[in-house]
Protein backbone atom coordinates (compact mmCIF):
# COMPACT_ATOMS: atom_id res chain seq x y z
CA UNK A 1 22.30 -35.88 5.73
CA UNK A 2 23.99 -35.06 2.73
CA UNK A 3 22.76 -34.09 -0.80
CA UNK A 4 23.38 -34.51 -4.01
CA UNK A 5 22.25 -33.66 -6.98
CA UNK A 6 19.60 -36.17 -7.25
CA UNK A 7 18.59 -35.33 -4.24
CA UNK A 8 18.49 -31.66 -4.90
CA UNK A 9 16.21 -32.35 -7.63
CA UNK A 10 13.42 -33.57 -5.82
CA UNK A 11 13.67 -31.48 -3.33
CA UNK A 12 12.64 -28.50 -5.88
CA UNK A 13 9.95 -31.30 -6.77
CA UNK A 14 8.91 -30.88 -3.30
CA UNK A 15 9.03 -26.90 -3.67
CA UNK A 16 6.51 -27.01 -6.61
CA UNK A 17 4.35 -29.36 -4.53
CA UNK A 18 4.22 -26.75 -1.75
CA UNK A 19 3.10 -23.78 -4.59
CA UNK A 20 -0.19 -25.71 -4.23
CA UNK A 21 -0.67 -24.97 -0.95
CA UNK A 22 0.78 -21.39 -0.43
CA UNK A 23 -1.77 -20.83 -4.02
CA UNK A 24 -5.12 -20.07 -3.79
CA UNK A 25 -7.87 -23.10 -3.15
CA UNK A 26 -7.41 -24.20 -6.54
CA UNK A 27 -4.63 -27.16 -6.74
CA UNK A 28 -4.67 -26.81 -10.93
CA UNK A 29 -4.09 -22.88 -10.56
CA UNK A 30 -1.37 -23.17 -8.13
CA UNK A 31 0.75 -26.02 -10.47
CA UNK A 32 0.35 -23.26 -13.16
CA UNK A 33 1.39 -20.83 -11.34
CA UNK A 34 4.63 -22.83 -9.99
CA UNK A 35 5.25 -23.53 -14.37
CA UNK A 36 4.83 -19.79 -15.11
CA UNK A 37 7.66 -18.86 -12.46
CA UNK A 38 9.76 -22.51 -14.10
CA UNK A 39 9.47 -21.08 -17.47
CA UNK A 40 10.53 -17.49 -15.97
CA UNK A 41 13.46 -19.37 -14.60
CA UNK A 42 14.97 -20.34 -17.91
CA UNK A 43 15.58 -17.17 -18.65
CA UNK A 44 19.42 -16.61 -19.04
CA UNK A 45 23.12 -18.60 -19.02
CA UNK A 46 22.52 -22.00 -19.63
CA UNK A 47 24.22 -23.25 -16.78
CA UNK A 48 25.77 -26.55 -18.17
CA UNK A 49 26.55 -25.92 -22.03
CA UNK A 50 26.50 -21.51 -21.39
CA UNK A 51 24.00 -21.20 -24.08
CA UNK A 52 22.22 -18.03 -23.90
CA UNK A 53 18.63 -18.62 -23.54
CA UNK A 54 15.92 -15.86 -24.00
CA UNK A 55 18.17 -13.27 -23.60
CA UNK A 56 17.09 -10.95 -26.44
CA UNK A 57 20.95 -10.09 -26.74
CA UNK A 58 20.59 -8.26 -23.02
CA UNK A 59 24.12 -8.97 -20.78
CA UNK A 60 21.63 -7.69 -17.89
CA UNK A 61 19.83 -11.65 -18.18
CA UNK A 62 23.00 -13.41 -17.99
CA UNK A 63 22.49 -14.39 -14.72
CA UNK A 64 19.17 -14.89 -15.24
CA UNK A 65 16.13 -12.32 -13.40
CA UNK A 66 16.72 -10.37 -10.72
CA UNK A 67 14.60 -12.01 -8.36
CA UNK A 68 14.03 -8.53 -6.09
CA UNK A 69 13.23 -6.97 -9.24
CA UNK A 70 10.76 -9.82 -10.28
CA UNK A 71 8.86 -9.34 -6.50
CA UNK A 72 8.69 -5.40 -7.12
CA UNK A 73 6.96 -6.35 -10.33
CA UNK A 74 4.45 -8.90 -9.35
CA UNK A 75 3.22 -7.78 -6.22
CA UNK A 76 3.87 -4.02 -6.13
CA UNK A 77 3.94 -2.24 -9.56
CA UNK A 78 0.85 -5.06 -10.53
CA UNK A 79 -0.79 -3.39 -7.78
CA UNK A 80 -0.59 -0.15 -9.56
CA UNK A 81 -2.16 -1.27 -12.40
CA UNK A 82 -4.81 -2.56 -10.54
CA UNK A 83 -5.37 0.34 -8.55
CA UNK A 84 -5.13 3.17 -12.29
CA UNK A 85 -8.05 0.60 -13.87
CA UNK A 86 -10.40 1.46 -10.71
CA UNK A 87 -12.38 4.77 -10.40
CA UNK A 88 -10.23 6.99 -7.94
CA UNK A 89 -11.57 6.04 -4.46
CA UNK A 90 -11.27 9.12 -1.65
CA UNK A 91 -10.55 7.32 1.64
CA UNK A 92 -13.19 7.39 4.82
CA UNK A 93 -12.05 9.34 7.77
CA UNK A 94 -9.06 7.28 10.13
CA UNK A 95 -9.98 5.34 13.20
CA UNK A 96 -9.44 7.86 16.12
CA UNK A 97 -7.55 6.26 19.14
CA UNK A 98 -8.50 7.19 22.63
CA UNK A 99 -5.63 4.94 24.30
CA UNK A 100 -2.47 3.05 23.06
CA UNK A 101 -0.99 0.46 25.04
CA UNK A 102 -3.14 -2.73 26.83
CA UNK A 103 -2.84 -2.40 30.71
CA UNK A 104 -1.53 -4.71 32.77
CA UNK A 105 -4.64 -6.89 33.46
CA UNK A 106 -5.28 -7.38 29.72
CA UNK A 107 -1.30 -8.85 29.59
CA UNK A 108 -2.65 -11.38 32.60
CA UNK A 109 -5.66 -12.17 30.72
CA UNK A 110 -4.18 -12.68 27.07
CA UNK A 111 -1.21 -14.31 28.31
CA UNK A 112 -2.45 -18.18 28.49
CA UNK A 113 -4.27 -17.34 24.77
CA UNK A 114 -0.93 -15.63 23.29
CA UNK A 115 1.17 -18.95 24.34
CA UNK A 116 -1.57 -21.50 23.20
CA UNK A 117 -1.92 -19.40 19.92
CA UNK A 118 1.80 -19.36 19.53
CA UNK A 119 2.19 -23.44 19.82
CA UNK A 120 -0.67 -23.77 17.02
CA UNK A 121 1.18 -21.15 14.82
CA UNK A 122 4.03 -22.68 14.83
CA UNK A 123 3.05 -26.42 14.29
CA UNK A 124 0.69 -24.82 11.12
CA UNK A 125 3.65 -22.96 9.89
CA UNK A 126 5.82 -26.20 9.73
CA UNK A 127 3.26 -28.06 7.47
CA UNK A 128 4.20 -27.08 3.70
CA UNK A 129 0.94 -25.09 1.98
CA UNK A 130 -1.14 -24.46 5.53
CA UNK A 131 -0.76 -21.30 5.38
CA UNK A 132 -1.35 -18.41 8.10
CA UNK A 133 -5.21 -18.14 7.12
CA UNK A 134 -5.99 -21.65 8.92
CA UNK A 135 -3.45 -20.93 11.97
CA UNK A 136 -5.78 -17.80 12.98
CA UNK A 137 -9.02 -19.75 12.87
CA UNK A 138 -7.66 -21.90 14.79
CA UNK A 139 -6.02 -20.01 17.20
CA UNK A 140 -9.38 -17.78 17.29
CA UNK A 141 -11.42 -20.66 17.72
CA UNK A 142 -9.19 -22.27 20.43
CA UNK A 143 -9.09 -18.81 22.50
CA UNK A 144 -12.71 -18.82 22.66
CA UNK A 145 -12.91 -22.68 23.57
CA UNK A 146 -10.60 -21.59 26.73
CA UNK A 147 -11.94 -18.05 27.40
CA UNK A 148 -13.97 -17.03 30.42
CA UNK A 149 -16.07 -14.50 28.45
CA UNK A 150 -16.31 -16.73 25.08
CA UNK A 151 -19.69 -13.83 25.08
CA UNK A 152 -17.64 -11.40 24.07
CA UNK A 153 -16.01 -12.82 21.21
CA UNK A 154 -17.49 -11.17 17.57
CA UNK A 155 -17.46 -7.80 19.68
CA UNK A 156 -13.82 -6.45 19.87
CA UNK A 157 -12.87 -8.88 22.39
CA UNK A 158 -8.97 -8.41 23.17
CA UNK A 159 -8.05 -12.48 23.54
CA UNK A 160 -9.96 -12.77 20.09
CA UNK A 161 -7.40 -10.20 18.46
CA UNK A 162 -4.44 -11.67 20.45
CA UNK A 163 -5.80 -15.25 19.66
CA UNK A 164 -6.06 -14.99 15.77
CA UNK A 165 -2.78 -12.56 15.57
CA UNK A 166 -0.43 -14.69 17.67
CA UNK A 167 -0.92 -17.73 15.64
CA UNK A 168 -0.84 -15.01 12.02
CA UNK A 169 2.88 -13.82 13.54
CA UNK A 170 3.98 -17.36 14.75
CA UNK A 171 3.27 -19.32 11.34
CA UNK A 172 6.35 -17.16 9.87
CA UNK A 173 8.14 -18.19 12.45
CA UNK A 174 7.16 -21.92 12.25
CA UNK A 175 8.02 -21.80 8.47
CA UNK A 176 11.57 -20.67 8.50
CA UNK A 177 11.86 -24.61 9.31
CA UNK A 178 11.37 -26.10 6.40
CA UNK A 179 12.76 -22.80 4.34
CA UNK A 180 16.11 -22.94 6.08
CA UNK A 181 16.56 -26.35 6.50
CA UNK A 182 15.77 -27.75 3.27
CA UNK A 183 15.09 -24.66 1.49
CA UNK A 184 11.55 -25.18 0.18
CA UNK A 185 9.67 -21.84 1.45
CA UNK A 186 6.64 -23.34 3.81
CA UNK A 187 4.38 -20.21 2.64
CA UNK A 188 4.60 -16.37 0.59
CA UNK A 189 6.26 -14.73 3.28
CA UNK A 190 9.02 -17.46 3.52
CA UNK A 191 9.57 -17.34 -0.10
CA UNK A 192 10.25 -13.67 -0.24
CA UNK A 193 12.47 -14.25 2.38
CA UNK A 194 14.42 -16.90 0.61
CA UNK A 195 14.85 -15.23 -2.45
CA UNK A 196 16.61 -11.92 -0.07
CA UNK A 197 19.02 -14.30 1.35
CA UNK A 198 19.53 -15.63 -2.61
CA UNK A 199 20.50 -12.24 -3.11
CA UNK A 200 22.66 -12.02 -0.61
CA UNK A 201 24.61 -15.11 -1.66
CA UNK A 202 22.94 -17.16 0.86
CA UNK A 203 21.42 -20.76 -0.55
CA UNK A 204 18.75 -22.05 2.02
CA UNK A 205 19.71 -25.54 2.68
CA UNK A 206 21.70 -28.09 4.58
CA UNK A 207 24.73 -26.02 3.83
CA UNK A 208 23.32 -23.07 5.93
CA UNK A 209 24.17 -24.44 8.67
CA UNK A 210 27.49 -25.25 7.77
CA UNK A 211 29.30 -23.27 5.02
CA UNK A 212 27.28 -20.16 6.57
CA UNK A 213 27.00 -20.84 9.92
CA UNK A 214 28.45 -17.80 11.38
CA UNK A 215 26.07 -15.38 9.37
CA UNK A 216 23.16 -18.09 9.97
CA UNK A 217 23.21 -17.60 13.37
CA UNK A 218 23.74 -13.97 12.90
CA UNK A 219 20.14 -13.60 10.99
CA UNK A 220 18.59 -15.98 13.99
CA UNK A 221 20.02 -13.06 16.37
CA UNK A 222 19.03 -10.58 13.82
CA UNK A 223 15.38 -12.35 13.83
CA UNK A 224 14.93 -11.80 17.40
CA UNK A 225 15.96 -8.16 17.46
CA UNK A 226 13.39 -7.16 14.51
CA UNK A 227 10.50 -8.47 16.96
CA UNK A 228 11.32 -5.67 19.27
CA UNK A 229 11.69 -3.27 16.59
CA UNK A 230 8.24 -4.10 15.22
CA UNK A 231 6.75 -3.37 18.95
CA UNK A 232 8.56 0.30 18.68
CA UNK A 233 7.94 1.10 15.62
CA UNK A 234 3.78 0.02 16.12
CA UNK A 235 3.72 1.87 19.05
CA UNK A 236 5.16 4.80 17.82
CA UNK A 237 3.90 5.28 14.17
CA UNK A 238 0.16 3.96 14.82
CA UNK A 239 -1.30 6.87 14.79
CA UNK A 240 0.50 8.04 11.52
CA UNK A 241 -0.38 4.91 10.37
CA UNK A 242 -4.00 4.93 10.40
CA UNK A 243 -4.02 8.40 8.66
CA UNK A 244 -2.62 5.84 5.31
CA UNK A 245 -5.78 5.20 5.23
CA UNK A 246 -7.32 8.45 4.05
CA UNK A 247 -5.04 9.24 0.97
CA UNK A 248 -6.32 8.92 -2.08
CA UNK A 249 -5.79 6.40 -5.20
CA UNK A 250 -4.26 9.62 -6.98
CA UNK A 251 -1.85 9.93 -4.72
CA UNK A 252 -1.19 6.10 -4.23
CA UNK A 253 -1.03 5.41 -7.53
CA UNK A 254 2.12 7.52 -8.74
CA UNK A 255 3.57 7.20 -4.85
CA UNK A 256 4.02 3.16 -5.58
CA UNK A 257 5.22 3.91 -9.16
CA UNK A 258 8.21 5.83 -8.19
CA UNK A 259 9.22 3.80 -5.27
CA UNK A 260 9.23 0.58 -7.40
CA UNK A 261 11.18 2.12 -10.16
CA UNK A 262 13.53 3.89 -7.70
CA UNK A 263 13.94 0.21 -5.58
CA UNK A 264 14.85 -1.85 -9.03
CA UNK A 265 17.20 1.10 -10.38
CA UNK A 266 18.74 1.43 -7.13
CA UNK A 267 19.77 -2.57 -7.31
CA UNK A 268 22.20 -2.12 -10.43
CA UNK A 269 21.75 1.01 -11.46
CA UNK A 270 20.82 -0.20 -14.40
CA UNK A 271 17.18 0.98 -16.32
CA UNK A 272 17.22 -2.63 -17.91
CA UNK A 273 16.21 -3.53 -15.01
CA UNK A 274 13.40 -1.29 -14.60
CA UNK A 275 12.18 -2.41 -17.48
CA UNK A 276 12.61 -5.70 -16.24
CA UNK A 277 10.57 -4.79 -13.51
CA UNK A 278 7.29 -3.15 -14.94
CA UNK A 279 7.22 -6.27 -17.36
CA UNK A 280 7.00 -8.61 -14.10
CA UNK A 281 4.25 -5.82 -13.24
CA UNK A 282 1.77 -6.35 -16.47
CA UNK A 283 2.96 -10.92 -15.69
CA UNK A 284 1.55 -9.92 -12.23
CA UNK A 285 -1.57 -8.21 -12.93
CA UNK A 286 -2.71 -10.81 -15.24
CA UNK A 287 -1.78 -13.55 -12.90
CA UNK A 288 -4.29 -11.44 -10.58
CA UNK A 289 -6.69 -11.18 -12.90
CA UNK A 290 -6.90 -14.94 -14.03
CA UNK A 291 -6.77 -15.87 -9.58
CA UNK A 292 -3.19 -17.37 -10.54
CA UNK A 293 -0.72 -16.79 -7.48
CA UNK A 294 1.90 -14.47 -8.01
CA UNK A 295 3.93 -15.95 -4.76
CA UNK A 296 3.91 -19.33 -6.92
CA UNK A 297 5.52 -17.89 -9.65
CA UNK A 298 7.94 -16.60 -7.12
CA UNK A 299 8.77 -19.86 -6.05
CA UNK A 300 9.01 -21.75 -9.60
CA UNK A 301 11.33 -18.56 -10.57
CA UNK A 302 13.50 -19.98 -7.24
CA UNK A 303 13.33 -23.56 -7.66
CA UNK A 304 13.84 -23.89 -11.07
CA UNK A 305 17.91 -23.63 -11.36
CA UNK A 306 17.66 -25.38 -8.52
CA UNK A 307 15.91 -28.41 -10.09
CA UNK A 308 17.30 -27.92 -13.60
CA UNK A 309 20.62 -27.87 -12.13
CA UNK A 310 20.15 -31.11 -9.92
CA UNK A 311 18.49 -33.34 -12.52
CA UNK A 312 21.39 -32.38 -15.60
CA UNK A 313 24.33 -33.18 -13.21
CA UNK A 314 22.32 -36.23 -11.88
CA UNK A 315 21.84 -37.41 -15.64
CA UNK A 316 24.92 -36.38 -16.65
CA UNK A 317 27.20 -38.24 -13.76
CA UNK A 318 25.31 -41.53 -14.67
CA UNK A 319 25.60 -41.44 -17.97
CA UNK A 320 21.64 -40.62 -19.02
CA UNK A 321 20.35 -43.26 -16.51
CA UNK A 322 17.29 -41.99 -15.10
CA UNK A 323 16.95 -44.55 -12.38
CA UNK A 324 19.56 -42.53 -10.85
CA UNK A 325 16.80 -40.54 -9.35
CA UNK A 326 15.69 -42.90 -7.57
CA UNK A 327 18.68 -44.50 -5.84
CA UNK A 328 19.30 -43.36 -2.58
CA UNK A 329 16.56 -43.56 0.67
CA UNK A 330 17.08 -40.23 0.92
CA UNK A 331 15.44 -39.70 -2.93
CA UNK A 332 12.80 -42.08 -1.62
CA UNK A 333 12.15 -39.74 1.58
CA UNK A 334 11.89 -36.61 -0.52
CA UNK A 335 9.78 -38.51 -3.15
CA UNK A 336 7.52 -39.13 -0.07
CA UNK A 337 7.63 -35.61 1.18
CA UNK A 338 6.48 -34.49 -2.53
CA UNK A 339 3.71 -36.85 -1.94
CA UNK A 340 3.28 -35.18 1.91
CA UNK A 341 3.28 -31.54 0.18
CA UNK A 342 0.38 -32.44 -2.03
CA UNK A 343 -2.33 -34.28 0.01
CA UNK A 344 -1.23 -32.07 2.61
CA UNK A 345 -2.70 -28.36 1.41
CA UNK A 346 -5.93 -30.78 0.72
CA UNK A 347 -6.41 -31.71 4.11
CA UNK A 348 -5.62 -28.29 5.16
CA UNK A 349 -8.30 -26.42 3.33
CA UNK A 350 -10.86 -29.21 4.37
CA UNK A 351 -9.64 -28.22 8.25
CA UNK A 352 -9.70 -25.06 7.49
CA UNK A 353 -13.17 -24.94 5.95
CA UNK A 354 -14.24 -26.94 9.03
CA UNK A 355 -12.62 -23.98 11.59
CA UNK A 356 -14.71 -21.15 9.42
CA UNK A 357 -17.95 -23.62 9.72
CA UNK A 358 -17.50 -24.19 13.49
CA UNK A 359 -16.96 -20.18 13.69
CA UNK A 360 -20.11 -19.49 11.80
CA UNK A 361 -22.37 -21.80 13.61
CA UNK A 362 -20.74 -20.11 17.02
CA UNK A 363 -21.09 -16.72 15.94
């Protein structure tokens, strides 16, 4: 498979596509969303004629946003503002544990749920726009189909919580498919994690696997090790953890603010970027406010060189001749898989709305 800039283009076509799915419900919402993040994109070196575009004379936008400082904006400092607008909220008293740990009969009994779960998970995650929300309805609704005690379920039961969290932790997993392959981010998670390995001079694509193998298979080794990590760290800091839950808003509020101006300083040292940052924060609030998705905008702030970039080379190498976009099978494929991305997220939230439906009426 090889592509070219044609083929490039669509494929950020197919990215946008996606934004409908990984969005809320709303398909219109989602498609704004994805434009916002486009016309974010723009922002910078023009990277065919090196006009400056937007830059407001800063050299700090030459290379177009930071995209770690635009996620610290939208979904951290916007979350500030949300929480200083609210009346200051003193936490309820932490869960209490009397145990930690599941004994070795639970690991028997959640074993055949955790593996069915973690099929379903990963099939979900490979569909662009399904999202983890329908993977643990299913994979609740499938442990109870199978379960001995399907009584228990709605009451704590233990192959309920491994059920609906297997399939959560095993659409990621599903998704780095699509996101590493042909580097359109299946869901949110995905697309934070594509714009790291952006930052790290790593473009998600058929290259990965060549140019980069070496590191490639370094983050697949890296990928494994983290899930072990994540079982020592749980079992070590739950307790601490639960006590998050009694701090207060007014200690929240100015604990968030300091570590997101701290994390986008720390990336150039530069304050420009700081200011960069708490601008993405007031974009991201109101994209909250208006039930936009600020992951969309994410993903239109990623895909847009990449589409600008593939449709002015494609023009440009044939001379302004648009048909040139549709010359290859492989355009044809994508152009079907940008068809794919947005009937799929339909037929998604119909399945899922069928999964909460079958819950109810079981429940």
């Amino acid at each position: 498979m090889q592509f070219k800039s044609p083929e490039y283009f669509w494929l950020s076509i197919f990215g946008l596509t996606v934004i409908a799915g990984v969005s809320s419900k709303s398909l219109l919402k989602g498609l704004i969303s994805g434009v916002l993040g486009l016309l974010l994109s723009t922002i910078g070196m023009d990277p065919m004629e090196g006009v400056e575009r937007f830059m407001f004379n800063q050299p700090t936008l030459y290379s177009g946003i930071n995209v770690t400082c635009a996620l610290i904006g939208l979904f951290s400092m916007s979350q500030v503002l949300i929480l200083a607008e609210k009346k200051i909220v003193k936490r309820a008293k932490a869960v209490q544990f009397e145990r930690l740990g599941i004994s070795r009969e639970d690991v028997k009994r959640i074993t055949p749920t955790v593996t069915r779960s973690w099929l379903i998970g990963n099939l979900i995650g490979i569909l662009p726009g399904a999202g983890a929300s329908i993977a643990c309805f299913m994979g609740y609704n499938e442990a109870r189909r199978f379960s001995k005690h399907p009584e228990e379920f709605g009451q704590g039961s233990i192959e309920g919580v491994a059920g609906s969290e297997a399939a959560n932790n095993a659409v990621t997993g599903g998704s780095l498919i699509p996101t590493l392959t042909l580097g359109i981010p299946g869901e949110s998670v995905t697309a934070v994690l594509m714009g790291g390995l952006i930052i790290h001079g790593l473009q998600p694509g058929p290259e990965l696997f060549t140019t980069y193998a070496g590191m490639t298979y370094t983050f697949f080794a890296g990928f494994v090790f983290v899930q072990f990590c994540m079982l020592f760290v749980g079992m070590l800091g739950c307790r601490g953890f639960a006590q998050i839950a009694r701090l207060s808003d007014a200690i929240l509020i100015p604990s968030i603010f300091i570590l997101c101006v701290v994390g986008s300083y720390a990336i150039h040292n530069n304050f420009t970027e700081v200011i960069i940052m708490c601008i993405f924060g007031v974009i991201g609030y109101f994209v909250r406010r208006f039930g936009l998705n600020a992951a969309a905008v994410v993903l239109g702030l990623i895909l847009g060189p990449i589409g600008e970039n593939g449709l002015r080379r494609s023009l440009m190498l044939s001379d302004g001749d648009w048909t040139v976009l549709f010359s290859t099978p492989l355009c044809w494929m994508m152009i079907g898989l940008c068809v794919f991305g947005i009937l799929s997220p339909i037929l998604m939230n119909r399945l899922e709305q069928k999964q909460i439906d079958s819950a109810a009426n079981r429940g």
